[in-house]
Protein backbone atom coordinates (compact mmCIF):
# COMPACT_ATOMS: atom_id res chain seq x y z
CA UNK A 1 57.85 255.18 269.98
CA UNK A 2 57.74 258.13 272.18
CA UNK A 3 58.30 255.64 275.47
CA UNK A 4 61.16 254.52 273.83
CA UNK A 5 62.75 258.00 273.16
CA UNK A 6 62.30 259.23 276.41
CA UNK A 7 64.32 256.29 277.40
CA UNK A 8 67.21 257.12 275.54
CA UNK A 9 67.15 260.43 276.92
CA UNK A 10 67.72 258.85 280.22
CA UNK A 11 71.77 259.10 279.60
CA UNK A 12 72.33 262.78 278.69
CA UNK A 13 70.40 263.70 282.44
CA UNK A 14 72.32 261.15 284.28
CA UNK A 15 75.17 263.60 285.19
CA UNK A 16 72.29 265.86 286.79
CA UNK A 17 69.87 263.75 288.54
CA UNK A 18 72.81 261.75 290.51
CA UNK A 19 73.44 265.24 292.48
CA UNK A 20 69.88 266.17 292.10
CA UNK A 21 67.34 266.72 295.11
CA UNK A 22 64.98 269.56 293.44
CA UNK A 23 63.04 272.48 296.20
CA UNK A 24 60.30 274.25 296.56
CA UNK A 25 59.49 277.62 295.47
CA UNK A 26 59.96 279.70 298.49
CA UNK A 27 59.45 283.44 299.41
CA UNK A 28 62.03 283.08 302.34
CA UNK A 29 65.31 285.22 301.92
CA UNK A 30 67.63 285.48 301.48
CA UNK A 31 67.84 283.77 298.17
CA UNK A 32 70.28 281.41 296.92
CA UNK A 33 68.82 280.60 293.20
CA UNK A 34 66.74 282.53 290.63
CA UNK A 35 65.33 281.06 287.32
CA UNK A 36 62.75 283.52 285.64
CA UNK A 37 60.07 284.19 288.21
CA UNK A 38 61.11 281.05 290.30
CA UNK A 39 63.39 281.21 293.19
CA UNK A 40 65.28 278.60 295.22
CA UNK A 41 65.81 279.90 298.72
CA UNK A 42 69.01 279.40 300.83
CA UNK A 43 68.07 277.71 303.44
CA UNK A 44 66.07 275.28 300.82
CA UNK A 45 69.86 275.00 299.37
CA UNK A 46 71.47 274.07 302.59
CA UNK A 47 68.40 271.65 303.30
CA UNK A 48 69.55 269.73 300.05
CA UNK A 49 73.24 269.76 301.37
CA UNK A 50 72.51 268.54 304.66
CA UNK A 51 70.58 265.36 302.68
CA UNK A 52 73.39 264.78 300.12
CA UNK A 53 76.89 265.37 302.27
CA UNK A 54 78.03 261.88 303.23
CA UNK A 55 78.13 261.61 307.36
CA UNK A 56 81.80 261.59 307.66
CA UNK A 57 81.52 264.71 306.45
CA UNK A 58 79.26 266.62 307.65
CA UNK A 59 81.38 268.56 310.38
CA UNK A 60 83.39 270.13 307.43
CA UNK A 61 80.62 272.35 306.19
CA UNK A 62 79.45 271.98 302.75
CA UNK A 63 80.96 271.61 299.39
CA UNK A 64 80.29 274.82 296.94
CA UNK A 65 81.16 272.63 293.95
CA UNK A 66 78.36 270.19 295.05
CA UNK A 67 76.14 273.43 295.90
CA UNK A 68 76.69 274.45 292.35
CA UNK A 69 76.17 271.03 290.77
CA UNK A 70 72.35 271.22 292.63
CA UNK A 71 71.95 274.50 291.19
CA UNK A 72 72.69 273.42 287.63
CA UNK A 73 70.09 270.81 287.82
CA UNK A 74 67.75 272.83 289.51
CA UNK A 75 68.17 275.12 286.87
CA UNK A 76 68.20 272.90 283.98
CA UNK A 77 65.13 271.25 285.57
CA UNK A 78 63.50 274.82 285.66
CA UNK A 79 64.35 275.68 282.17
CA UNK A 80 62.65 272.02 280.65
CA UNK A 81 59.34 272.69 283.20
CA UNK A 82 59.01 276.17 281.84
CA UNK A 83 59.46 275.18 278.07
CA UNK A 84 56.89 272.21 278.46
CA UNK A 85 54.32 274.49 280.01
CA UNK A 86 55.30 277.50 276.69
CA UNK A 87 55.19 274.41 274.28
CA UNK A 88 51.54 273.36 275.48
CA UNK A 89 53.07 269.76 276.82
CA UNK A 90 51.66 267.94 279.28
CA UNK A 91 53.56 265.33 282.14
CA UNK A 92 51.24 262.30 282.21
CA UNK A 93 51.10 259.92 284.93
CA UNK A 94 52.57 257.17 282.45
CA UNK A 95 55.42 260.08 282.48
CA UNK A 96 55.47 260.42 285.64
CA UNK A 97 55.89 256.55 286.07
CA UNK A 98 58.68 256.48 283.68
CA UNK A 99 60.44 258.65 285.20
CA UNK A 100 60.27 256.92 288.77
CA UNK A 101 61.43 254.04 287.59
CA UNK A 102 64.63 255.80 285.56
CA UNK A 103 65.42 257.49 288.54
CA UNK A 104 65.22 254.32 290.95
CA UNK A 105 67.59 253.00 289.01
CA UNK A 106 69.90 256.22 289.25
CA UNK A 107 69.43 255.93 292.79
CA UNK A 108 70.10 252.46 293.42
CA UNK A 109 73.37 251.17 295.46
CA UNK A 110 73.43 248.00 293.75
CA UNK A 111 73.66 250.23 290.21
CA UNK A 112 70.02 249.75 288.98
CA UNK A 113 69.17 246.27 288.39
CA UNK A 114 65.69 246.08 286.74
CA UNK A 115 65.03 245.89 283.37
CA UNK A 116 63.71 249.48 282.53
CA UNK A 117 60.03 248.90 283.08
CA UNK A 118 59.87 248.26 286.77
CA UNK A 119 61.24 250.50 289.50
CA UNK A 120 64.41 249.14 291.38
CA UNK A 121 63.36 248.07 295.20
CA UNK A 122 67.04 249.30 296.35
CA UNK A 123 66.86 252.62 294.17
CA UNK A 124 63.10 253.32 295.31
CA UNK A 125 64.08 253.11 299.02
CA UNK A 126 66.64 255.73 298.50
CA UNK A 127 64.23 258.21 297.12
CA UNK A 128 62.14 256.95 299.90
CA UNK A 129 64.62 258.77 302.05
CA UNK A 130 63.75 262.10 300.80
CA UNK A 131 60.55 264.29 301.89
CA UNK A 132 57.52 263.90 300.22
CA UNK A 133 57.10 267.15 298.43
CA UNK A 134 60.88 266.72 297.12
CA UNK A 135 60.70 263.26 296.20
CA UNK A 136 57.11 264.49 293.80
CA UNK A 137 59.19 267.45 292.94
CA UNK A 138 62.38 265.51 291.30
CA UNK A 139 60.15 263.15 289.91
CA UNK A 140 58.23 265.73 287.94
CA UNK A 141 61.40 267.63 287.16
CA UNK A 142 63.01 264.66 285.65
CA UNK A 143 59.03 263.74 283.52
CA UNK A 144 59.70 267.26 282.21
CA UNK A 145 62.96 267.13 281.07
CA UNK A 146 62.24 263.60 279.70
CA UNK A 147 59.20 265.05 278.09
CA UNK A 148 60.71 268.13 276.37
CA UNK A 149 63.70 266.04 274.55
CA UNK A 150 61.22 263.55 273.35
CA UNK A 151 59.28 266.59 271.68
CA UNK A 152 62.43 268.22 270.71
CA UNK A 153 62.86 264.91 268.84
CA UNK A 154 59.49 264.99 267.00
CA UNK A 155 59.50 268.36 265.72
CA UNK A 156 63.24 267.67 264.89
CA UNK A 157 62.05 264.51 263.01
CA UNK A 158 58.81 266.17 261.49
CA UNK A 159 58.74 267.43 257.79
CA UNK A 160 59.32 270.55 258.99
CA UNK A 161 61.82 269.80 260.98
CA UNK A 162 63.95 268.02 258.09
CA UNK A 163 63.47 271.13 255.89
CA UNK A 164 64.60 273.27 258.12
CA UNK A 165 67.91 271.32 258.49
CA UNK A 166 68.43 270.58 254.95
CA UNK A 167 68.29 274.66 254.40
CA UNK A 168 70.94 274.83 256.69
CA UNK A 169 73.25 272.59 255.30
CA UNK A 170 75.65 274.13 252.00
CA UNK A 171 73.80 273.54 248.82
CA UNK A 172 77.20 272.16 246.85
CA UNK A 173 77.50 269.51 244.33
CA UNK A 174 76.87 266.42 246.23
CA UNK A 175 76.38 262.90 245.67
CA UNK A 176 74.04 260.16 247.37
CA UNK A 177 75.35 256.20 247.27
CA UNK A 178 74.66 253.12 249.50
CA UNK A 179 77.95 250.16 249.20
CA UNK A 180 77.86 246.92 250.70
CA UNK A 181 81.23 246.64 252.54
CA UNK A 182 83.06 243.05 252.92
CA UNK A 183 86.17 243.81 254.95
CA UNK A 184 89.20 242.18 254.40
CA UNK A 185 90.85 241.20 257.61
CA UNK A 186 89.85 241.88 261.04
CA UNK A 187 90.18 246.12 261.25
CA UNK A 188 93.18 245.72 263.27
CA UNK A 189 96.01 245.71 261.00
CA UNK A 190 96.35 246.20 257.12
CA UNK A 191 95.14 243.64 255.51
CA UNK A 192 97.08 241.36 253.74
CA UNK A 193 96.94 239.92 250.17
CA UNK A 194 95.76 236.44 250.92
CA UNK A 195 93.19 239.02 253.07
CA UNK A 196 91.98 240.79 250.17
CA UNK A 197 91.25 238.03 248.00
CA UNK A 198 89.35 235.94 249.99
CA UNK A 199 86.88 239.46 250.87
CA UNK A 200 87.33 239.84 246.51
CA UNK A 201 85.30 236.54 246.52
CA UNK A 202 82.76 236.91 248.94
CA UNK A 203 81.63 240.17 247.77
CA UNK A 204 81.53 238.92 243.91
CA UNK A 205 79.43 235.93 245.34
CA UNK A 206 77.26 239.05 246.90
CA UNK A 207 77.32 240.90 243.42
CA UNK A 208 75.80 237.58 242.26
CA UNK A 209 73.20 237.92 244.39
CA UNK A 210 72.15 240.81 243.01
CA UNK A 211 68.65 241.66 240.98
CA UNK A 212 69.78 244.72 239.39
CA UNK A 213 69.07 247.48 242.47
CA UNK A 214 66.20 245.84 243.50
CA UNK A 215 68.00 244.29 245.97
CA UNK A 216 70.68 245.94 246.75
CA UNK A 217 69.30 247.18 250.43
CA UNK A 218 68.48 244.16 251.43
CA UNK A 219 71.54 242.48 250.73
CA UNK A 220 73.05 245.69 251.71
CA UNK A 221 70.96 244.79 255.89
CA UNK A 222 72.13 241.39 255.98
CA UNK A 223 75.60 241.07 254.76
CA UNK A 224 77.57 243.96 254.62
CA UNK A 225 80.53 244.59 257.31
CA UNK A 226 79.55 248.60 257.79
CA UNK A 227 77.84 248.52 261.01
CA UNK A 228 76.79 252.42 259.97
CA UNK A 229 74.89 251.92 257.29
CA UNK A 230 74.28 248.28 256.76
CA UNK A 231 70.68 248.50 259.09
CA UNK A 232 69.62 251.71 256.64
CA UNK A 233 69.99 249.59 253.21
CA UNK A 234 73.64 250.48 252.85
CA UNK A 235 72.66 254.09 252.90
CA UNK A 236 75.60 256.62 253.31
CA UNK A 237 73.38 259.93 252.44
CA UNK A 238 74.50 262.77 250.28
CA UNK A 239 78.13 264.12 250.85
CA UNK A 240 80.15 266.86 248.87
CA UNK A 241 83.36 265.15 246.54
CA UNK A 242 86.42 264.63 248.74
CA UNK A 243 84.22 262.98 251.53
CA UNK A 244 85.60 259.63 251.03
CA UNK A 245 88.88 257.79 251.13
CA UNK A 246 90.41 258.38 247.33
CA UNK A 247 89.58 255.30 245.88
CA UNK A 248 85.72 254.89 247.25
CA UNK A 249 84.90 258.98 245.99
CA UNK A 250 85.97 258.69 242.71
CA UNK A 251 83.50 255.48 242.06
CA UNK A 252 80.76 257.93 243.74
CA UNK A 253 81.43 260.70 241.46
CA UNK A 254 82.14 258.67 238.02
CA UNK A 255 79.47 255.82 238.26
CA UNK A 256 76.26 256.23 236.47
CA UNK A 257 73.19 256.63 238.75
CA UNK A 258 71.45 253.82 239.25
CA UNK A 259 74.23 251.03 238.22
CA UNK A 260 75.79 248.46 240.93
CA UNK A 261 79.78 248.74 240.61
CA UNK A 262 81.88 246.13 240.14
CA UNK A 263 83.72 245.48 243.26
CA UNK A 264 86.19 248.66 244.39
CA UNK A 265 89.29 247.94 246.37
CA UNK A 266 90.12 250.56 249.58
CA UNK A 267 91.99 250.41 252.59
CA UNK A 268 89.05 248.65 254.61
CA UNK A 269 87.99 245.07 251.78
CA UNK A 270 86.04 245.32 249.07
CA UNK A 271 83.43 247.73 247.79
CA UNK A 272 79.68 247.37 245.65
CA UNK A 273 79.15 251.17 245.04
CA UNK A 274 75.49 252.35 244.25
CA UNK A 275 75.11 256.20 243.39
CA UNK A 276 71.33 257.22 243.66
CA UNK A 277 71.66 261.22 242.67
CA UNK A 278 74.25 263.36 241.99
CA UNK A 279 74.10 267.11 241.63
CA UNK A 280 71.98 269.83 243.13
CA UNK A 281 70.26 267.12 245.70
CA UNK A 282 66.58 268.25 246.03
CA UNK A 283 65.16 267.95 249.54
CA UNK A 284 63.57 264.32 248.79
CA UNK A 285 66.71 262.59 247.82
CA UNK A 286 68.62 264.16 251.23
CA UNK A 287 65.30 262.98 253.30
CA UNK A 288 65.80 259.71 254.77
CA UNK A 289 69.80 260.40 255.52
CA UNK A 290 68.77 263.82 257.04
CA UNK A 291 65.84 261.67 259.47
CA UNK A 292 68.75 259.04 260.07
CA UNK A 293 70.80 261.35 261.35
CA UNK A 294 68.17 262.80 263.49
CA UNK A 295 67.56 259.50 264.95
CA UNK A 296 71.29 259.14 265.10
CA UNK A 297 72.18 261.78 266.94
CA UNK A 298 69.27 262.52 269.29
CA UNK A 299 71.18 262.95 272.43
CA UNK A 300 72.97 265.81 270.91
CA UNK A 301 70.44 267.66 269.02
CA UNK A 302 68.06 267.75 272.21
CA UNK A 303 71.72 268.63 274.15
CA UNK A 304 72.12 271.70 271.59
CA UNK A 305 68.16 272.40 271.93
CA UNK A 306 68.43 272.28 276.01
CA UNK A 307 72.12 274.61 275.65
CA UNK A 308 70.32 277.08 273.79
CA UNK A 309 67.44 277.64 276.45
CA UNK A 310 70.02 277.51 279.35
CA UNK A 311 72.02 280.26 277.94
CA UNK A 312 68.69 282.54 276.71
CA UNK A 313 67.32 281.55 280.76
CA UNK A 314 67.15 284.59 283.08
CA UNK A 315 69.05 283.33 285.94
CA UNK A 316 70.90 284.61 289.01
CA UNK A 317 72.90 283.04 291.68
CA UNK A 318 73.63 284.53 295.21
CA UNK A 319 77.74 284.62 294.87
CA UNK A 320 78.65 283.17 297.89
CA UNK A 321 77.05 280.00 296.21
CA UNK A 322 78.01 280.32 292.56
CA UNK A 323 77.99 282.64 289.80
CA UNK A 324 76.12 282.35 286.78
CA UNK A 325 77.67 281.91 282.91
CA UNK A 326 75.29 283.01 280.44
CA UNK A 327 77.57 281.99 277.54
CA UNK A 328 78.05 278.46 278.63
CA UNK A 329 74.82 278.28 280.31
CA UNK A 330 76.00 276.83 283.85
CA UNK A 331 76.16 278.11 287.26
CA UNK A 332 80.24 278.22 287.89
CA UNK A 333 81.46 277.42 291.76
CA UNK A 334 83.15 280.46 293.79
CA UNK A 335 86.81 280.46 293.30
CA UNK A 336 89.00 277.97 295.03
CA UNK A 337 85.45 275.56 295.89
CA UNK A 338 86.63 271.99 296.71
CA UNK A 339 85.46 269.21 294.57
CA UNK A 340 82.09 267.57 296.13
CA UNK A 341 82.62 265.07 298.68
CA UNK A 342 80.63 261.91 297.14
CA UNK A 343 81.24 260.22 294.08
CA UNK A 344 81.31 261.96 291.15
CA UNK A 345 79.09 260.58 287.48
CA UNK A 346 80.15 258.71 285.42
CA UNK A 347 80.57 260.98 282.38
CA UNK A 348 81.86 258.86 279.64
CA UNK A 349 80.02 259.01 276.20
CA UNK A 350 78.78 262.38 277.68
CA UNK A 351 82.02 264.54 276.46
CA UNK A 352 80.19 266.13 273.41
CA UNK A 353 77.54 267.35 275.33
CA UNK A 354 77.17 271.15 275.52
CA UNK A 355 79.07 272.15 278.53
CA UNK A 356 76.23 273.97 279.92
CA UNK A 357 74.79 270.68 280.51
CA UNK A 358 77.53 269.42 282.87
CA UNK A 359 77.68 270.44 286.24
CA UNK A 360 80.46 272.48 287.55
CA UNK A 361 83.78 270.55 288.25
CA UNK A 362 85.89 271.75 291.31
């Protein structure tokens, strides 16, 4: 389980490792980067230019948006090693492993062509490239940060974790269902009678089907048209009146708990409607939606967990190289800094993440 979450974590550090070649501490000054009681020194900075500036252009000095998208990692990087040393964590070699073969991947020119448990050849020779003691050190760096989302994720997902989200939320009226959805046309267009009716049969067939509730999530995994909830049972959770289209919320909030509906009519097909509780909703009827949505939404709770240290880190940035944003969390490049000169990440899927963890854009 915990393999497989530090593989999904993989995406949110993409933007950061593709720019990333992680230093040394160093006592030499002056100094360009300092996180805590660590410090990055300048010539370590220009070191990590001179590696990363294509050829071509390499008699035009160096880029201080690309100097401030290495300082971001390094101080992202810095912030995860930190918090997995305070949280008593430790990087194992399987970790470490991991880790090589993400980043081989990263690294590859042919765009990462193994299948997630072996290290690309292509991607491996580019890290290759680097010095020993930097290759270890952004290996490590990237175990860390791999290792502090996954545990982000357990005590997220952990009993304690689930309370303490569920006291968060408002305590309103609210009511839990699961449906079974048969859509009437394709999604693309309003559907049309003929449309309707045939979806009006299929999911009375599906009511047949039915063995009082018994049932109901079962049926709910196999036939229903709601990719959302169809692999939780037909689950939707607990949600305050109003959270539906019209039609759907007034079943939810007029159907006795614990009866199947007969078939309700909305904009997207045809309807089965199960309400589980309604009311004050005790912790134990919000439980499985609340550790859905954890598993859900992992990228962005351990993206709001990692914004939070970044913007509580004690870090300070030479200004001819940067300057430091404690609200966002992100070294900023000087005024009028060109964009980098190599190809920039990929950042789709990646716009909800906490800007803090982006790096600086010229």
């Amino acid at each position: 389980m915990k393999t497989n979450t530090r593989s999904s974590l993989a995406l949110l550090a993409l933007v950061l490792v593709a720019a990333l070649v992680t230093a040394s501490c160093s006592t030499v000054t002056p100094t360009a980067l300092t996180v805590g009681g660590w410090s990055l020194s300048e010539e370590a900075l220009i070191d990590q230019l001179d590696a990363l500036t294509p050829e071509s252009e390499q008699g035009n000095g160096w880029s201080t948006a690309l100097a401030s998208q290495l300082l971001n990692a390094q101080v992202l990087f810095q912030v995860a090693s930190d918090e997995v040393a305070e949280r008593g964590l430790e990087v194992s070699e399987t970790d470490l492993r991991n880790a090589e073969v993400q980043l081989s991947a990263q690294f590859s020119p042919t765009g990462g062509q193994g299948d997630g448990t072996t290290a690309d050849p292509a991607g491996l020779a580019v890290l290759d490239e680097l010095s020993d003691d930097t290759r270890d050190e952004l290996v490590r760096g990237y175990a860390s940060f791999l290792v502090l989302g996954a545990d982000i994720l357990d005590r997220a997902a952990s009993d304690e974790g689930l309370r303490e989200l569920f006291e968060a939320q408002s305590q309103e009226q609210r009511a839990c269902a699961s449906h079974i959805l048969v859509q009437a046309g394709d999604g693309t267009a309003e559907p049309t009678e003929a449309q309707y009716a045939e979806a009006l049969a299929e999911i009375e067939a599906i009511a047949g089907r039915l063995d009082g509730t018994s049932n109901f999530g079962a049926l709910a995994a196999e036939v229903s048209d709601d990719p959302g909830s169809a692999s939780a049972g037909g689950e939707l959770g607990c949600a305050p009146e109003g959270a539906y289209v019209p039609e759907f919320d007034e079943v939810v909030w007029s159907q006795p708990v614990g009866v199947v509906s007969e078939p309700v009519r909305t904009s997207f097909g045809y309807h089965l409607v199960l309400v589980t509780a309604r009311g004050e909703v005790s912790f134990e009827d919000a439980r499985s939606q609340l550790a859905r949505a954890v598993q859900q939404n992992g990228q962005a709770i351990v993206g709001d967990a990692l914004g939070g240290l970044l913007t509580e880190a004690d870090v300070s940035v030479d200004p001819k190289w940067g300057q430091w944003d404690a609200e966002t969390g992100q070294v900023l490049p000087p005024a009028g800094a060109q964009p980098p000169p190599m190809a920039t990440p990929d950042l789709e899927g990646l716009e909800g993440l906490p800007e803090g963890l982006l790096p600086a854009e010229g």
